[in-house]
N, C-alpha and C. Protein backbone atom coordinates (compact mmCIF):
# COMPACT_ATOMS: atom_id res chain seq x y z
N UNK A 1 0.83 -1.18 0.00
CA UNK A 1 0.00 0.00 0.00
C UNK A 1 0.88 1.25 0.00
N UNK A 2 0.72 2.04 -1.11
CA UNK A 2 1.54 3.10 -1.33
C UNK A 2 0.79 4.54 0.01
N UNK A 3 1.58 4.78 0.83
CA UNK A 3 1.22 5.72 1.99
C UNK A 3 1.66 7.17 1.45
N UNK A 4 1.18 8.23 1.90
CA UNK A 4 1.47 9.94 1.46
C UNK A 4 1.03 10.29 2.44
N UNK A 5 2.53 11.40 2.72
CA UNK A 5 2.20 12.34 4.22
C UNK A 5 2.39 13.45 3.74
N UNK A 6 1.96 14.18 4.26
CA UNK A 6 1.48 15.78 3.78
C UNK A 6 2.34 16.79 5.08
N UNK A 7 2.99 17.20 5.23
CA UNK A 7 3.48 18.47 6.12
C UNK A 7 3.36 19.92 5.88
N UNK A 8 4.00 20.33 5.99
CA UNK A 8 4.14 22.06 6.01
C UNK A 8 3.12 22.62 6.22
N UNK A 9 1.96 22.42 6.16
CA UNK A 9 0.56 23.59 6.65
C UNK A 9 0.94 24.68 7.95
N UNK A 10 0.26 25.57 7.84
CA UNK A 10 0.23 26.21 9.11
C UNK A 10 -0.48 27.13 8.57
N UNK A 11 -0.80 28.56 9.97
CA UNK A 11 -1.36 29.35 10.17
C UNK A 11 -0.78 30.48 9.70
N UNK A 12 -0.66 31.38 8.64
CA UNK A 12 -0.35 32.72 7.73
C UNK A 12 -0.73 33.62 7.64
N UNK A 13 -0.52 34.81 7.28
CA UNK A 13 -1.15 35.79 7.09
C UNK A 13 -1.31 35.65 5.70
N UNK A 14 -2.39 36.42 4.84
CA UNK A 14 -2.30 37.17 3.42
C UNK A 14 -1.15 37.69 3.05
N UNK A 15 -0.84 36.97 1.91
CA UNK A 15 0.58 37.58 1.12
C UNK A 15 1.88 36.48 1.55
N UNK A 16 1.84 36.23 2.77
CA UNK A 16 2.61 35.10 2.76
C UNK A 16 2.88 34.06 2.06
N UNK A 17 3.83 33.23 2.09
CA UNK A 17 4.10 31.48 1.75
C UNK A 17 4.38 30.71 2.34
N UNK A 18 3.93 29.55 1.67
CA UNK A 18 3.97 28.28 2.44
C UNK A 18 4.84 27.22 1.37
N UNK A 19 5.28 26.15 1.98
CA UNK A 19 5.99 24.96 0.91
C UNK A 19 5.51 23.56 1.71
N UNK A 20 4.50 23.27 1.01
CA UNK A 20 4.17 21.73 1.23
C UNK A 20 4.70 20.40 0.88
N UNK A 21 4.82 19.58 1.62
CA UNK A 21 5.71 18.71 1.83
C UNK A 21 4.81 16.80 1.44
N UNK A 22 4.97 16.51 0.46
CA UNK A 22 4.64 14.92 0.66
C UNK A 22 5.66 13.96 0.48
N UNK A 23 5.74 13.13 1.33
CA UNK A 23 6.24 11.81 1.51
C UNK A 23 5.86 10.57 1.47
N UNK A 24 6.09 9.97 0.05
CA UNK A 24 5.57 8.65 -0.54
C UNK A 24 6.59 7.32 -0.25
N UNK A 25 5.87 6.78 0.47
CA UNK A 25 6.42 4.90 0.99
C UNK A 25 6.23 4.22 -0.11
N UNK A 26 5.68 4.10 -1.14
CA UNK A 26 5.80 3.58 -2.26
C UNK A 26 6.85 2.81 -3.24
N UNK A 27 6.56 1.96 -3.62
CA UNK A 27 7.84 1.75 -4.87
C UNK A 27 7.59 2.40 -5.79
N UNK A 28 8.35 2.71 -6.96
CA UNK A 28 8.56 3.07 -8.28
C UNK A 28 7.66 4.55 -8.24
N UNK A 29 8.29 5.59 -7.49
CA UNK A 29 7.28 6.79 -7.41
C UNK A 29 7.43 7.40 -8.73
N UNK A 30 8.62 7.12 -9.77
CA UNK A 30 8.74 8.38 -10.74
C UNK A 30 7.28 7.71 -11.92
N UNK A 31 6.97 6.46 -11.48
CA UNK A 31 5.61 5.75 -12.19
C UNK A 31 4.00 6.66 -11.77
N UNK A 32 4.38 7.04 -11.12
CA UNK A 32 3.11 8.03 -10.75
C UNK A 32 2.94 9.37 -10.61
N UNK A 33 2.18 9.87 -11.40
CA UNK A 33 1.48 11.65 -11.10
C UNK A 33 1.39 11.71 -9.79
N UNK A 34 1.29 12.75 -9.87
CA UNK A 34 1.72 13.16 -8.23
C UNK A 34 0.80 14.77 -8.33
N UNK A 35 -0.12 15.41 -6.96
CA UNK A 35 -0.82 15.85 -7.23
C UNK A 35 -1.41 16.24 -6.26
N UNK A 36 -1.89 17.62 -6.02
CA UNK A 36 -2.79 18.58 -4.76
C UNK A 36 -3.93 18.51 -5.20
N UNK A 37 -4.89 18.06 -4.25
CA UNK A 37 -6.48 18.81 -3.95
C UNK A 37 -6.53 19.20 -2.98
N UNK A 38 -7.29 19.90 -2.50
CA UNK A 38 -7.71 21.04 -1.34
C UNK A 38 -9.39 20.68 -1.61
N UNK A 39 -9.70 20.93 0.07
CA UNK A 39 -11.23 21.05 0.66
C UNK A 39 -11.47 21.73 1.64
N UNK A 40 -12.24 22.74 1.35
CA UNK A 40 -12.43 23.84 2.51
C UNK A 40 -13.99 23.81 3.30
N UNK A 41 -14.09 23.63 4.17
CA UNK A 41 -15.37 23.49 4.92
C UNK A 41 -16.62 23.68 4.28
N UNK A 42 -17.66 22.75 3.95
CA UNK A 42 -18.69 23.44 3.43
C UNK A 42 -18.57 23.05 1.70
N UNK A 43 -17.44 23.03 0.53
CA UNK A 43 -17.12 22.88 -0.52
C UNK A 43 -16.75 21.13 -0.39
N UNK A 44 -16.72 21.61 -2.02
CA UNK A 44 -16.81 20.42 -2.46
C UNK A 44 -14.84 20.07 -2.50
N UNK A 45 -13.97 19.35 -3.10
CA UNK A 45 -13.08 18.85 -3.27
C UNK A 45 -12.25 19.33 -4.08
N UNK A 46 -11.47 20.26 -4.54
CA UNK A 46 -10.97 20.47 -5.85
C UNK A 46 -9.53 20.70 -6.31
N UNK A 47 -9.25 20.49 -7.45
CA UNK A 47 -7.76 20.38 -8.34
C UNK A 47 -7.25 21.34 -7.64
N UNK A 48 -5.53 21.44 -7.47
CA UNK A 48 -4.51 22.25 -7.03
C UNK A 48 -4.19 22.24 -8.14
N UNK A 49 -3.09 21.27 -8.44
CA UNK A 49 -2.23 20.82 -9.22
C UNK A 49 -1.31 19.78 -9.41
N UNK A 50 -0.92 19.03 -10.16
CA UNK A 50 -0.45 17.77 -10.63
C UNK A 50 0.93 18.06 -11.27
N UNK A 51 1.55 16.98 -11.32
CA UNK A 51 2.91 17.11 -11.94
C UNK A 51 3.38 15.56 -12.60
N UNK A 52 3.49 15.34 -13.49
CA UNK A 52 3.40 13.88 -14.44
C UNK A 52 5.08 13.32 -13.26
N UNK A 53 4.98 12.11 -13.79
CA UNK A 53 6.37 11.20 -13.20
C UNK A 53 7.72 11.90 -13.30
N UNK A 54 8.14 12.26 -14.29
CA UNK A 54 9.33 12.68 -14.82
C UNK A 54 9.43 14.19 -14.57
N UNK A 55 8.19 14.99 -14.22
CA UNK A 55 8.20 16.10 -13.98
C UNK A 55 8.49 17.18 -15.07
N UNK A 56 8.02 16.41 -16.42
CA UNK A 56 8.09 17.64 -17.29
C UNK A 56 6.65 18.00 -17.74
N UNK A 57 5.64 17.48 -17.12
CA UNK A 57 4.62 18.23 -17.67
C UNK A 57 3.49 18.53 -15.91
N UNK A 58 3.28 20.20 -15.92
CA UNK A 58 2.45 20.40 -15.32
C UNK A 58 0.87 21.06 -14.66
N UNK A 59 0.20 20.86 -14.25
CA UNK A 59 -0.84 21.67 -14.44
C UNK A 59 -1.45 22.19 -13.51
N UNK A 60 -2.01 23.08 -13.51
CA UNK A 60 -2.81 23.82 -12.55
C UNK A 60 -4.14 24.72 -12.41
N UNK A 61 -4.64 24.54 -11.28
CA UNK A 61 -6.30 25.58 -10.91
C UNK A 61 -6.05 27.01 -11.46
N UNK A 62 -7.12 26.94 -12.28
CA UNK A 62 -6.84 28.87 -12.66
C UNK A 62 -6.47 29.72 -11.16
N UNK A 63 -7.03 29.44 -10.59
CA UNK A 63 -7.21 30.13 -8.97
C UNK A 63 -5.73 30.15 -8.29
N UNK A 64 -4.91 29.31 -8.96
CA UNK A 64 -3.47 29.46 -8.10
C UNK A 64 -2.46 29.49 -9.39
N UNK A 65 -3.05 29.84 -10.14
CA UNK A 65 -1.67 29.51 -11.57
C UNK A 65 -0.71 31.00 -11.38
N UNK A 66 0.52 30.79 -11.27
CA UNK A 66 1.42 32.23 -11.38
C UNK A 66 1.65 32.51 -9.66
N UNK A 67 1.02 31.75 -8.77
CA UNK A 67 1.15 31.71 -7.11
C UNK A 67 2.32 30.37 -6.61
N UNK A 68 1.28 29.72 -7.56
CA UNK A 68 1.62 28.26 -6.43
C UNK A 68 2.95 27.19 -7.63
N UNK A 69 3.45 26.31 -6.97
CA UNK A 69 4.31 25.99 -8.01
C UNK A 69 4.94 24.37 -7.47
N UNK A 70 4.02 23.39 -8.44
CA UNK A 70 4.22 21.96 -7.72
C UNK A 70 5.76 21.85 -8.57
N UNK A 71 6.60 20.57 -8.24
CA UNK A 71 7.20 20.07 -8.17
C UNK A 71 8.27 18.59 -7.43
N UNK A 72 8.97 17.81 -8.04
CA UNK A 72 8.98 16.53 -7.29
C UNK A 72 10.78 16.53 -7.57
N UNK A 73 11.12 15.49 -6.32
CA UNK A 73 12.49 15.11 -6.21
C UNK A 73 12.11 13.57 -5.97
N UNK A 74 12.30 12.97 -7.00
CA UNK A 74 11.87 11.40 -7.25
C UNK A 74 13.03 11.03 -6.42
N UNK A 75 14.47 11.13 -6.50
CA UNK A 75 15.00 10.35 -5.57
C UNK A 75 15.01 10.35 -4.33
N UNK A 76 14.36 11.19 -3.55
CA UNK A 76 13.53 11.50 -2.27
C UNK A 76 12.00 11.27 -1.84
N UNK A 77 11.47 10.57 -3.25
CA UNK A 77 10.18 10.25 -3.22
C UNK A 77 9.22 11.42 -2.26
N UNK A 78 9.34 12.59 -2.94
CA UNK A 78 8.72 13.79 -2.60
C UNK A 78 8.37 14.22 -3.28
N UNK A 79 7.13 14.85 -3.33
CA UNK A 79 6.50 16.12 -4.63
C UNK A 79 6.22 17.29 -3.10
N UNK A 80 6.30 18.45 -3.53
CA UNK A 80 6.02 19.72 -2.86
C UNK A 80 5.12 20.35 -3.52
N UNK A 81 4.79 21.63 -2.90
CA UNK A 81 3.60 22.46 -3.76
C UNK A 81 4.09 23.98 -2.94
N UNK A 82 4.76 25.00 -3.85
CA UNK A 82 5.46 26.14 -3.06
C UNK A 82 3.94 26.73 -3.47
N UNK A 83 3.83 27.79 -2.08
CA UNK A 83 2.49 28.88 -2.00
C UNK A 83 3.01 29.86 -2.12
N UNK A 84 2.88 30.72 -2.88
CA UNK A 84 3.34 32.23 -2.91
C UNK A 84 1.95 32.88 -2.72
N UNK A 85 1.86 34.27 -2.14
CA UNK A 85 0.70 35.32 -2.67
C UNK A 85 -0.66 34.90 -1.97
N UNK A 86 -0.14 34.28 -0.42
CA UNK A 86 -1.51 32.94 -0.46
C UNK A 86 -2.77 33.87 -0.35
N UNK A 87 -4.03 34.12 0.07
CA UNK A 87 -5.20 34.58 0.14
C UNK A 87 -5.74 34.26 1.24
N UNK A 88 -6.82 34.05 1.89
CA UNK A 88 -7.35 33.63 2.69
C UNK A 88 -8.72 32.68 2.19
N UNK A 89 -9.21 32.53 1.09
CA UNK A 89 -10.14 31.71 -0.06
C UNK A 89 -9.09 30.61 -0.38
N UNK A 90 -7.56 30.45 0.21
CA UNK A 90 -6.72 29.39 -0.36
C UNK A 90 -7.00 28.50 1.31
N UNK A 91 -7.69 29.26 2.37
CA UNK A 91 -7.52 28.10 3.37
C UNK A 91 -8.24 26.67 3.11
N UNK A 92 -7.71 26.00 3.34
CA UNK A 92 -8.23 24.35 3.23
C UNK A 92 -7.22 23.65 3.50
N UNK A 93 -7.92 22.13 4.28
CA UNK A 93 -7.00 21.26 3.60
C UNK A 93 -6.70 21.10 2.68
N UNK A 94 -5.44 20.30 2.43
CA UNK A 94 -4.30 20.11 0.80
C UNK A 94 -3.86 18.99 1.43
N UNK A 95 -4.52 17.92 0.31
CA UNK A 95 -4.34 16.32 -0.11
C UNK A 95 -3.27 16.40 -0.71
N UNK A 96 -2.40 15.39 -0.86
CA UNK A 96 -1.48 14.89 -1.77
C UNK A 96 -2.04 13.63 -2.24
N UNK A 97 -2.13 13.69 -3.59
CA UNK A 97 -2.41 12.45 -4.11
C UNK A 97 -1.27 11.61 -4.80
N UNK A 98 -1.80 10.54 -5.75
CA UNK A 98 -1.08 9.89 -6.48
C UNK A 98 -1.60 9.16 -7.64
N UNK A 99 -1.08 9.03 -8.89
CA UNK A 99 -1.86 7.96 -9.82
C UNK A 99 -1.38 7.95 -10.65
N UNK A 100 -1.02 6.06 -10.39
CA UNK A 100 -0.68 5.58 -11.16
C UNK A 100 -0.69 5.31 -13.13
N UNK A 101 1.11 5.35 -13.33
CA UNK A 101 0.70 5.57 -14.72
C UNK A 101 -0.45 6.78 -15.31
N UNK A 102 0.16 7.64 -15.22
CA UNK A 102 -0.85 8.62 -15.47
C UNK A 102 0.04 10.14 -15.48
N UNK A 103 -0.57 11.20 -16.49
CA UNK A 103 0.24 12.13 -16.67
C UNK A 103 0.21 13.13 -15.65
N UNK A 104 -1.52 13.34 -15.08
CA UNK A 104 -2.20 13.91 -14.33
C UNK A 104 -2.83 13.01 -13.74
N UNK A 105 -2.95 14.32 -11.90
CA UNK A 105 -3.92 13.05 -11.64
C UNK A 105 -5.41 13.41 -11.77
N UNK A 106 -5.71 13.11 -12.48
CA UNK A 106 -7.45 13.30 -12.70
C UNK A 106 -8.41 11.80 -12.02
N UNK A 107 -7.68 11.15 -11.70
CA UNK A 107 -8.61 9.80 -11.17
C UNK A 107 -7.35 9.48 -9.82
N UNK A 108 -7.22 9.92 -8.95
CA UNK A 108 -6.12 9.23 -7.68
C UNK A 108 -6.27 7.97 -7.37
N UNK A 109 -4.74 6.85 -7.44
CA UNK A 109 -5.38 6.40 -6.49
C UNK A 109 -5.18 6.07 -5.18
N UNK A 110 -4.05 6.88 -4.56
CA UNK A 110 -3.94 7.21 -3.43
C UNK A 110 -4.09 8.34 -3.17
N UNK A 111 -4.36 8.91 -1.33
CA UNK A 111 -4.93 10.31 -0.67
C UNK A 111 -3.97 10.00 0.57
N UNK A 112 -3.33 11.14 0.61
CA UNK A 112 -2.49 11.63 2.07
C UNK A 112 -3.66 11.71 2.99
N UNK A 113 -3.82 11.99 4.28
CA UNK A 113 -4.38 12.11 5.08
C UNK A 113 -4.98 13.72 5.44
N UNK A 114 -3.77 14.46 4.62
CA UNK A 114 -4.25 15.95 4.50
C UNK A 114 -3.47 17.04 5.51
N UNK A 115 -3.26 18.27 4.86
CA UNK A 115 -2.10 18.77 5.96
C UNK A 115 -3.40 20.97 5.71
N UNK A 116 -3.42 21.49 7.02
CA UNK A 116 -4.15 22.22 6.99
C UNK A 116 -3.39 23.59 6.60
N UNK A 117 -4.16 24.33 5.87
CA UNK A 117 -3.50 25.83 5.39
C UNK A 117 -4.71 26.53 5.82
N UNK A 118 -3.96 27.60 6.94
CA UNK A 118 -4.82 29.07 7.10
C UNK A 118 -4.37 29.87 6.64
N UNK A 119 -5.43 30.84 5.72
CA UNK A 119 -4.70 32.12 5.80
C UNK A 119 -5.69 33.07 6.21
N UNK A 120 -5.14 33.84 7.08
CA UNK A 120 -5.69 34.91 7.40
C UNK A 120 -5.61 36.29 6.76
N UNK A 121 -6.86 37.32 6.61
CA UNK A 121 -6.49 38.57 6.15
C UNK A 121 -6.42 39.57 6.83
């Protein structure tokens, strides 16, 4: 069972950053997309951003494109997600996902447990 831990959250002000942290127990991580959702109280579930195996192709929520900035160190079996510019509409939990064979993750099939982002204005 491939496991994902999620770190770095905390409590911010507006305009601040954050750098989120996942850690995959997995074998063969550069085989899997790698990938943020966020859920904020009340809402539904939705895309951050994804980053394919090899890390040359990536994508992102209109809502954080030019802020936020995923990226992975496969030989550390880590993907991150840097926050620049955060808002306070960016508080939620932030999933780290995973999925297999896949460029994006649009179908996961693993979920971190979830790591919390406040921001305050």
């Amino acid at each position: 069972q491939v496991q994902l831990v999620e770190s770095g959250g905390g409590l911010v002000q507006a305009g601040d950053s954050l750098r989120l942290s996942c850690a995959a127990s997995g074998r063969a991580f550069v085989t899997y997309a790698m990938g943020w959702f966020r859920q904020a109280p009340g809402k539904e579930r939705e895309f951050v951003a994804s980053i394919s195996g090899g890390g040359a192709s990536t994508y992102y929520a209109d809502s954080v494109k030019g802020r936020f900035t995923i990226s992975r160190d496969n030989a550390k079996n880590t993907v991150y997600l840097q926050m620049n510019s955060l808002k306070p509409e960016d508080t939620a939990v932030y999933y780290c996902v995973a999925e297999f064979k896949a460029i994006a993750t649009m179908d996961p099939d693993y979920w971190g447990q979830g790591t919390q982002v406040t921001v305050s204005s």
